[in-house]
Protein backbone atom coordinates (compact mmCIF):
# COMPACT_ATOMS: atom_id res chain seq x y z
CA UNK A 1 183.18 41.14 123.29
CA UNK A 2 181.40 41.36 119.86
CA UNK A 3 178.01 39.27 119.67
CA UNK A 4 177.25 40.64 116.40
CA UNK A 5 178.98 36.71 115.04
CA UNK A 6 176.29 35.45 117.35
CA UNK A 7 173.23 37.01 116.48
CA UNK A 8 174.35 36.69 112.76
CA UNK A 9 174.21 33.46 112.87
CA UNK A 10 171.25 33.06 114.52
CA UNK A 11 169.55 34.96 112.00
CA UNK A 12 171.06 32.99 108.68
CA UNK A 13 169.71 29.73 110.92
CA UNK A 14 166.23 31.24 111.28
CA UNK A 15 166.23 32.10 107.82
CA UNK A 16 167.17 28.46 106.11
CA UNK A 17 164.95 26.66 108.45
CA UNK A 18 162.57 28.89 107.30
CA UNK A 19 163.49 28.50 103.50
CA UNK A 20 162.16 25.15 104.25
CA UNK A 21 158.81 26.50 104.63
CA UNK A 22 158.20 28.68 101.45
CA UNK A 23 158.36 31.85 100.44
CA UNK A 24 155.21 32.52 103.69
CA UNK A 25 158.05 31.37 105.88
CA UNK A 26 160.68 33.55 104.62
CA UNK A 27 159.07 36.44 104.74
CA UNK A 28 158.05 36.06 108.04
CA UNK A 29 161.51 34.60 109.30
CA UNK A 30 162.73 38.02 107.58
CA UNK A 31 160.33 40.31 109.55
CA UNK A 32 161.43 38.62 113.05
CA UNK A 33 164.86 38.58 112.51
CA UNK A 34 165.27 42.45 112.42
CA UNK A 35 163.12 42.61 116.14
CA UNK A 36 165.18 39.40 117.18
CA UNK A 37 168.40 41.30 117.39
CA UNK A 38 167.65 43.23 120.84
CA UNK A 39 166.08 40.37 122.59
CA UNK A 40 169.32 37.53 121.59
CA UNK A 41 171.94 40.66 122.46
CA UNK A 42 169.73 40.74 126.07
CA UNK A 43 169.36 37.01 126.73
CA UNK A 44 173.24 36.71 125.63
CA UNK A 45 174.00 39.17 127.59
CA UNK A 46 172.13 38.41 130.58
CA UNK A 47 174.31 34.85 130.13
CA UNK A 48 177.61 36.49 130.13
CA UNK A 49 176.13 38.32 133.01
CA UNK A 50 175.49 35.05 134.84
CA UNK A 51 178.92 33.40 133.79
CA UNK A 52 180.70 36.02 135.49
CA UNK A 53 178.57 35.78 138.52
CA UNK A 54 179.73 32.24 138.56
CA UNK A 55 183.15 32.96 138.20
CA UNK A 56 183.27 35.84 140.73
CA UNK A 57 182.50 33.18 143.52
CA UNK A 58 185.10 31.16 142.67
CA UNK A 59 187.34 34.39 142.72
CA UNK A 60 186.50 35.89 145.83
CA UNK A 61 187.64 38.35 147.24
CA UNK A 62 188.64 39.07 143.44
CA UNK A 63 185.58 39.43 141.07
CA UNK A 64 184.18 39.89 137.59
CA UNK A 65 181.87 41.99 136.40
CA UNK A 66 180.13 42.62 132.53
CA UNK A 67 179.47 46.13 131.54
CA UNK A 68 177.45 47.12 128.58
CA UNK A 69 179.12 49.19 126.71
CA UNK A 70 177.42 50.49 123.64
CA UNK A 71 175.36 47.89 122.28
CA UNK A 72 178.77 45.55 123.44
CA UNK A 73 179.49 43.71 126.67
CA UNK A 74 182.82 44.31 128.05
CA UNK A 75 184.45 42.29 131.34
CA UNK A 76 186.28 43.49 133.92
CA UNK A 77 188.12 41.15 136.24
CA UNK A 78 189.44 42.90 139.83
CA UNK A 79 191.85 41.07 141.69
CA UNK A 80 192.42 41.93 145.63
CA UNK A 81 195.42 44.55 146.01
CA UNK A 82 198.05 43.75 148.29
CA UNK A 83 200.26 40.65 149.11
CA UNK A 84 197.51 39.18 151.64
CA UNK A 85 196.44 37.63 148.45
CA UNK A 86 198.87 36.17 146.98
CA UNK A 87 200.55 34.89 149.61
CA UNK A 88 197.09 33.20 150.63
CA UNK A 89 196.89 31.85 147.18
CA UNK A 90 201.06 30.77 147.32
CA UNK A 91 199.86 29.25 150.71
CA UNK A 92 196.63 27.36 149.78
CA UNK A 93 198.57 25.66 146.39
CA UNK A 94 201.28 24.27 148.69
CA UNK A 95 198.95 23.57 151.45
CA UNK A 96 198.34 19.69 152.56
CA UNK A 97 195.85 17.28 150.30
CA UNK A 98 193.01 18.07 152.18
CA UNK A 99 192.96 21.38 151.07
CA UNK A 100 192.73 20.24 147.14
CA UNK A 101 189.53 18.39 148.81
CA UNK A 102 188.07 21.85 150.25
CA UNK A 103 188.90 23.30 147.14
CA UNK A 104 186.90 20.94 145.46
CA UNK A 105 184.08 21.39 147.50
CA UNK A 106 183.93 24.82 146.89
CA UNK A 107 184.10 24.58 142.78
CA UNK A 108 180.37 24.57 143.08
CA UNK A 109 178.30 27.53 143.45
CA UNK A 110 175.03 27.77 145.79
CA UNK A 111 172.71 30.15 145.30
CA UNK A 112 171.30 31.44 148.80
CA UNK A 113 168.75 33.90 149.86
CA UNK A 114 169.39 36.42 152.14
CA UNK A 115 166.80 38.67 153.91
CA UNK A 116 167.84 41.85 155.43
CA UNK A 117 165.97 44.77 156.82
CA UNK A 118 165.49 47.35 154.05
CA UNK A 119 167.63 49.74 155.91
CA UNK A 120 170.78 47.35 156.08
CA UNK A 121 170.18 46.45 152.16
CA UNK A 122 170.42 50.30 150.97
CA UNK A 123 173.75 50.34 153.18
CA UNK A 124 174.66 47.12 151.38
CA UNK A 125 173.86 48.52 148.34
CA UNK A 126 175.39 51.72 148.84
CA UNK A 127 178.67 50.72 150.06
CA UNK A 128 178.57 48.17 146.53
CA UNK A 129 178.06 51.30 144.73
CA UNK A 130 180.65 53.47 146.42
CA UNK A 131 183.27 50.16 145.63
CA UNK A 132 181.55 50.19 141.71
CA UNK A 133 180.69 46.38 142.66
CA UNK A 134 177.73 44.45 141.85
CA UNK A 135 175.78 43.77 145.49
CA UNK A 136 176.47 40.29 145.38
CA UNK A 137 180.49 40.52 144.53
CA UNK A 138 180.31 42.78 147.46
CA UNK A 139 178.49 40.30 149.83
CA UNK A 140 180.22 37.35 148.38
CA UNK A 141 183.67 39.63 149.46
CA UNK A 142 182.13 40.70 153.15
CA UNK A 143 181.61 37.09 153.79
CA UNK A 144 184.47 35.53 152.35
CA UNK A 145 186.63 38.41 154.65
CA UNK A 146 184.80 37.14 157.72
CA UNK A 147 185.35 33.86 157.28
CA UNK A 148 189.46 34.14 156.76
CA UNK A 149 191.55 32.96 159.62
CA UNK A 150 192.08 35.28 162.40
CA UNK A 151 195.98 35.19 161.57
CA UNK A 152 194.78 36.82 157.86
CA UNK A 153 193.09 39.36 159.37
CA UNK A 154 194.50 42.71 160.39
CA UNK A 155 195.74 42.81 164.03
CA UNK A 156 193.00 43.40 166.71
CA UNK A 157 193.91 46.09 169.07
CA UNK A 158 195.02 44.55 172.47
CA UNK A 159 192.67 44.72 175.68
CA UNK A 160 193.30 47.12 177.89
CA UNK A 161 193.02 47.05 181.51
CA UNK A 162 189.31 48.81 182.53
CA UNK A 163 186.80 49.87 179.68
CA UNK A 164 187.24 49.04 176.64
CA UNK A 165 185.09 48.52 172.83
CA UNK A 166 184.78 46.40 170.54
CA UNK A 167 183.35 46.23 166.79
CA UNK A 168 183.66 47.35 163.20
CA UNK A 169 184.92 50.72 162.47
CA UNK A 170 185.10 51.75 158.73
């Protein structure tokens, strides 16, 4: 995506309110403009940055992330691999009217804070990394995974008679 039409134009509005002010003004609106470009590129990027936050919890397990690339940020959307997903998307559009409610309910974002041990957060952050996710499109996946219906899930191994475990293997 190409901000340069952005910050453009926030400089040629700088400068004619500032032509308002005299030849002082201009000068000075000239001066700023040239340090101005970093810090609108930042906050517009920081933004986009947010916006896809945003948009990543309404696509979870899918997500979408901005990368900066060059002075330009750049979006990449991931959808989920494999038909769980799109059957469980086929299944929640032709699901009962409740579900429309639910749906609504969940157009909303929250934002929530979460305090782990250190240790757990440098896994958490590590296993982010190893997926090239941002920590919270990771978390925002590990809970949305928990919370499927145990029909979505992966088949549990069956009890056997005497000892047996349970738990998370990965």
């Amino acid at each position: 995506m190409d901000l340069t039409g952005y910050v453009d134009d926030l400089q040629q509005r700088l400068a004619s309110a500032a032509a308002m002010g005299g030849d002082d003004a201009r000068d000075l609106a000239r001066r700023l403009s040239e340090p101005l470009d970093a810090a609108v590129r930042l906050v517009l990027f920081e933004a986009l940055a947010a916006a896809a936050g945003e948009i990543t919890a309404e696509l979870a397990p899918g997500s979408v992330d901005v990368r900066l690339r060059g002075r330009e940020p750049e979006f990449v959307v991931t959808m989920p691999a494999g038909p769980d997903f799109a059957s469980a998307e086929a299944a929640a559009l032709a699901a009962a009217p409740t579900a429309s409610i639910e749906a609504d309910d969940a157009a909303t974002t929250t934002r929530t804070t979460l305090r782990l041990p250190d240790h757990v957060k440098t896994r958490v952050e590590s296993a982010a990394a190893a997926e090239g996710l941002s920590v919270n499109t990771w978390l925002v996946r590990a809970v949305t995974a928990a919370l499927e219906p145990a029909s979505n899930r992966r088949a549990a191994p069956r009890e056997s008679r005497g000892q047996h475990l349970t738990g998370w293997v990965r």
